[in-house]
Protein backbone atom coordinates (compact mmCIF):
# COMPACT_ATOMS: atom_id res chain seq x y z
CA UNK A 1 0.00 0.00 0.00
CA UNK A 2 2.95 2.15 0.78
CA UNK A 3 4.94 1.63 -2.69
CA UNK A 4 1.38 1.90 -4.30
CA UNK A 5 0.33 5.08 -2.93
CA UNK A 6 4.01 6.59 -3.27
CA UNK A 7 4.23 6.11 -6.68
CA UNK A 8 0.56 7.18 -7.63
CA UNK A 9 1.44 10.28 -6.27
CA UNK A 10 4.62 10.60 -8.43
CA UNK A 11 2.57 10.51 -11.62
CA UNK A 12 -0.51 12.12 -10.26
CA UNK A 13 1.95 15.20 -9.94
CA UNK A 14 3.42 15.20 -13.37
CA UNK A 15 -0.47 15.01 -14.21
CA UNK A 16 -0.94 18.29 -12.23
CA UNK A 17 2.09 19.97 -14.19
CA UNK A 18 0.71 18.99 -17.36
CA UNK A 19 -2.79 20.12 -16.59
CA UNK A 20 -1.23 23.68 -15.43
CA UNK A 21 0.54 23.60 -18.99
CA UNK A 22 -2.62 23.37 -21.08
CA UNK A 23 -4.30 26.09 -18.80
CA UNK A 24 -1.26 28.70 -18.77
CA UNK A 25 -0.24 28.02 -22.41
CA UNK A 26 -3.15 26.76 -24.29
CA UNK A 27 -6.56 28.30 -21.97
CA UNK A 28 -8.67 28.52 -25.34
CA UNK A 29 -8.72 24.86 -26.13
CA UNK A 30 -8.27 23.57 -22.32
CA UNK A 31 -11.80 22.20 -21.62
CA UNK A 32 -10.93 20.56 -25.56
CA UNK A 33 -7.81 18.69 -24.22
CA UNK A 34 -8.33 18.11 -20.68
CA UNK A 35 -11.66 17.10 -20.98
CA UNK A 36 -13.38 13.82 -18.94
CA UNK A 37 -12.17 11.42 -21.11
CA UNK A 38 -8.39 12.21 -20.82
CA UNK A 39 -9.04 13.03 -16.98
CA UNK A 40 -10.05 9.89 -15.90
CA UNK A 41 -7.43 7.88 -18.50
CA UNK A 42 -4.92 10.14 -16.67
CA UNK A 43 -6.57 9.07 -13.23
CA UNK A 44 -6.61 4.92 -14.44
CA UNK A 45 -2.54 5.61 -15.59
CA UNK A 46 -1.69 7.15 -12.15
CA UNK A 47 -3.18 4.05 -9.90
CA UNK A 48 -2.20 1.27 -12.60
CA UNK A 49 1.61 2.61 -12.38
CA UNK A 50 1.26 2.53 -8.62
CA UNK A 51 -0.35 -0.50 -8.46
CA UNK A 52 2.58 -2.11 -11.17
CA UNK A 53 5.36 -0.61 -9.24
CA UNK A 54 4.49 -2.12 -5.88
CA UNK A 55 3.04 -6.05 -7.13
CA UNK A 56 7.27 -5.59 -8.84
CA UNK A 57 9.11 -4.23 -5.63
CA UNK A 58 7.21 -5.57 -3.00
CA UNK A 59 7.28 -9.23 -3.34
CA UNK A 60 11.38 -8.67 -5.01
CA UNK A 61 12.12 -7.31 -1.24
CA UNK A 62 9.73 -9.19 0.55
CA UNK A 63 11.87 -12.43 -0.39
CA UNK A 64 14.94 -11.23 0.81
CA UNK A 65 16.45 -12.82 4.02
CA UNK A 66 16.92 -10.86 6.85
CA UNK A 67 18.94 -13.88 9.00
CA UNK A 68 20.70 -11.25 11.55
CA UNK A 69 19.21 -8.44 13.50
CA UNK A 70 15.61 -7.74 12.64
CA UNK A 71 15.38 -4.53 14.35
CA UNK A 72 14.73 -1.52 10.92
CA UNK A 73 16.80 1.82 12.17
CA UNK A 74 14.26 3.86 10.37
CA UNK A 75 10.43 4.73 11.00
CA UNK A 76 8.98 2.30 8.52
CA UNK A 77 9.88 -0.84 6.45
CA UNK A 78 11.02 1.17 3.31
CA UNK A 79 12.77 -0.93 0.37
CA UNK A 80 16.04 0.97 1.02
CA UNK A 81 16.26 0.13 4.69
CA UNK A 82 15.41 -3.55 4.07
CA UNK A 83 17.62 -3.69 1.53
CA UNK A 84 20.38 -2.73 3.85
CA UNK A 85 19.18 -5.21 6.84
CA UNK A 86 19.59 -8.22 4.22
CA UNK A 87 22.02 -10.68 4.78
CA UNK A 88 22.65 -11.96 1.15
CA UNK A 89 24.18 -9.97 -1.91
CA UNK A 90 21.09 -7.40 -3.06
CA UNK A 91 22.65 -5.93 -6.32
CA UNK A 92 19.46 -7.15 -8.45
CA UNK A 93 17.28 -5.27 -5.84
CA UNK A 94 19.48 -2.56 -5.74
CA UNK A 95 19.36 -2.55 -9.87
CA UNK A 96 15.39 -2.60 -9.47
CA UNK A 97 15.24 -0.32 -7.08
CA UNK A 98 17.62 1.82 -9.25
CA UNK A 99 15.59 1.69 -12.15
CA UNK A 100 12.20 2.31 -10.55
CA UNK A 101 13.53 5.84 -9.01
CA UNK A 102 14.43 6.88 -12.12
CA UNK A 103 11.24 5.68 -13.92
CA UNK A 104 9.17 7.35 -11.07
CA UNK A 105 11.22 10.44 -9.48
CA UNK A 106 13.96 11.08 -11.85
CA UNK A 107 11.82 11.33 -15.45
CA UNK A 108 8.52 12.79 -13.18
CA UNK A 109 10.84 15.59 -12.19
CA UNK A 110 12.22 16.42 -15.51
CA UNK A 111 8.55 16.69 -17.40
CA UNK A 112 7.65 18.74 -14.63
CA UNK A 113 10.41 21.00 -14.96
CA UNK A 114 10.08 21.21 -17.96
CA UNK A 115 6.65 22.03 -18.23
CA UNK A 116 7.24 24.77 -15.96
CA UNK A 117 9.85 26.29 -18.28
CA UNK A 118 7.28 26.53 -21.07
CA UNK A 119 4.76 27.97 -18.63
CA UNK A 120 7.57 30.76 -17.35
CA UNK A 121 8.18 31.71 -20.92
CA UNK A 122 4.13 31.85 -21.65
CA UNK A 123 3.78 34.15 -18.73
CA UNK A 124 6.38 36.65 -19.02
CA UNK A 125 5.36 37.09 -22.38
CA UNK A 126 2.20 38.16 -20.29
CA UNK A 127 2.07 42.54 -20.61
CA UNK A 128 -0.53 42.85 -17.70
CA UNK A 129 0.91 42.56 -14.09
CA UNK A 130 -2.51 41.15 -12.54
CA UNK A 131 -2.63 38.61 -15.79
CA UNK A 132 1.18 37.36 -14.90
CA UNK A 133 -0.04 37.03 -10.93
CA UNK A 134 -2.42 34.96 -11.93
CA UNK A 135 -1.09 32.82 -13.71
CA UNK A 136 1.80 32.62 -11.13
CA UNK A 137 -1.02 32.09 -8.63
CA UNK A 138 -2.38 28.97 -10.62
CA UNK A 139 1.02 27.09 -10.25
CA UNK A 140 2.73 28.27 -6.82
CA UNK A 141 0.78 25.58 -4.38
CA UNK A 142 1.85 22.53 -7.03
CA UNK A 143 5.35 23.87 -7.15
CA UNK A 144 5.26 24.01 -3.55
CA UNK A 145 3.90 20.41 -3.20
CA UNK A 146 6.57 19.15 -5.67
CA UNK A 147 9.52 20.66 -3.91
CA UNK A 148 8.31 19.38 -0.21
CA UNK A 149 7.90 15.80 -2.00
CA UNK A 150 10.39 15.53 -4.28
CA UNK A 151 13.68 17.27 -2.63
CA UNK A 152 12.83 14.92 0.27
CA UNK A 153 12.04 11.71 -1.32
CA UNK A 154 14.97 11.64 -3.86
CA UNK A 155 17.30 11.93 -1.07
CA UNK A 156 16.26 8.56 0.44
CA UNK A 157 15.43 6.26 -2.90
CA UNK A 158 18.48 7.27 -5.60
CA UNK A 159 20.78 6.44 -2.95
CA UNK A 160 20.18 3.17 -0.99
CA UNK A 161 23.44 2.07 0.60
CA UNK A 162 25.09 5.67 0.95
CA UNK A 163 25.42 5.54 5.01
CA UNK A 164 25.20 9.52 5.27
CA UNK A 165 22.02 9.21 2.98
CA UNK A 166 20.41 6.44 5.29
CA UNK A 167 20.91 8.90 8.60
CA UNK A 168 19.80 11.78 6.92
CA UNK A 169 16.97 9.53 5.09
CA UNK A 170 15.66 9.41 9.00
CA UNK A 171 14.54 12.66 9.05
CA UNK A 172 13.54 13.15 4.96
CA UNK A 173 11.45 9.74 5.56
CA UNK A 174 9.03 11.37 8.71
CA UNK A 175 9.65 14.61 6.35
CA UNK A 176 7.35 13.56 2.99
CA UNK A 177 5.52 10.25 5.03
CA UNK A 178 4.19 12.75 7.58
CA UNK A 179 4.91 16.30 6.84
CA UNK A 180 4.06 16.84 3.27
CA UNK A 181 0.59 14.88 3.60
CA UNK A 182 -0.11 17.20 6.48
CA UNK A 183 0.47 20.23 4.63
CA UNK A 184 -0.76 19.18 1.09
CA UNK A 185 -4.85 19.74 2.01
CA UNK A 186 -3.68 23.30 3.63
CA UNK A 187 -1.30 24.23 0.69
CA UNK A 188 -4.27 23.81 -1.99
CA UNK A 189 -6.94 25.16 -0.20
CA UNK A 190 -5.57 28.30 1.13
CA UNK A 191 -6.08 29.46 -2.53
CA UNK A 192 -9.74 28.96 -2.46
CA UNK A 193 -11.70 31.52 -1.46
CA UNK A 194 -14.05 30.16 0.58
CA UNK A 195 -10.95 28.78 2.87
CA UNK A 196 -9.92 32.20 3.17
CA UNK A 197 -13.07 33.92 3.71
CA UNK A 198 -13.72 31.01 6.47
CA UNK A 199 -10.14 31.35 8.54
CA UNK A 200 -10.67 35.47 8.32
CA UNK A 201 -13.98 34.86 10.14
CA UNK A 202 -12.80 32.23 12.59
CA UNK A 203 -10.06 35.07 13.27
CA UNK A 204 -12.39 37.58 13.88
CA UNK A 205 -14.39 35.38 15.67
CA UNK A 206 -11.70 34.52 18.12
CA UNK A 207 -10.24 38.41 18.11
CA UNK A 208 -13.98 39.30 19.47
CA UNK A 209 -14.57 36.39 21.79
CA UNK A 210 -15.55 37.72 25.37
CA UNK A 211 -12.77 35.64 26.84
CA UNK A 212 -10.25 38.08 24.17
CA UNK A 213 -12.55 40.94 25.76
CA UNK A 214 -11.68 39.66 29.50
CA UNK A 215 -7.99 39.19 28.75
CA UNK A 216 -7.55 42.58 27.39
């Protein structure tokens, strides 16, 4: 479920990128590309490659022998930390494991980039001010998401048996298991206005509370 969900969410954000393309560079035929159809194929492709990637590594580290201490110095049972605690050579894992981070973190992270290039160059090619802030405004929560996931995930899966990695991977591990999820539903809402208008008047709320009025 782990592997599953973590690699959903690799392609679900290249999805997002792409989707922020079409509406930044091409908003006159977006509802004509992005339209149900493609959504939910998009939707099916993000679960199916999650769903691949974890009935390949799962049951390929699962098998492994862990014959000395069974004790994981990590938070979880990631594939990189049981790779580590296995008492047998684990270059095919290794190789796997090599070649899934690059399918699903390394090539992610380049289409996103690079969809982000074409939609700097669209905007700044923008004349009005509140038309470039916009269009900034569109992007800067996904951006925000992909830098909180991606700078801390990378760091624990392209480098498996690098010792400094694995103590560092300690912290990136609670970092994008616990942090990032916490923060995602905040990060996209606090665009909407509702969410706004809602914390402004739970503010307010609390400012004119009679306990604020006692206090003061």
């Amino acid at each position: 479920i782990y592997l599953l969900l973590g690699a959903t969410e690799c392609v679900l954000l290249v999805v997002m990128a792409l989707d922020r393309y079409v509406a930044v560079c091409h908003p006159l035929q977006y509802t004509t590309i992005m339209h149900n159809k493609v959504c939910v194929q998009l939707a099916i492709l993000a679960w199916s490659t999650g769903l691949l990637q974890s009935l390949i590594q799962a049951p390929a580290t699962l098998r492994l022998p862990f014959c000395s201490s069974r004790m994981i110095d990590s938070l979880l049972c990631e594939v990189p930390t049981l790779i580590q605690l296995s008492s047998i050579d684990t270059t095919y894992n290794e190789i796997q494991l090599s070649v899934a981070s690059f399918i699903l973190l390394v090539v992610p992270l380049i289409i996103i980039l690079a969809s982000y290039g074409a939609i700097a160059k669209a905007v700044l090619r923008i004349k009005s001010a509140a038309g470039q802030k916009k269009a900034f405004g569109t992007c800067t929560s996904h951006l925000l998401v992909v830098s909180l996931f991606y700078g801390t995930v990378t760091g624990v899966y392209l480098q498996p048996q690098n010792p400094y990695a694995h103590e560092r991977g300690k912290f990136l591990t609670l970092f994008y298991t616990v942090v990032t999820p916490t923060l995602n539903p905040l990060i996209y809402t606090l665009r909407n206005k509702e969410v706004k208008g809602a914390l402004m008047r739970l503010g307010r709320k609390t400012r004119d509370s009679p306990h604020s009025s006692e206090d003061s």
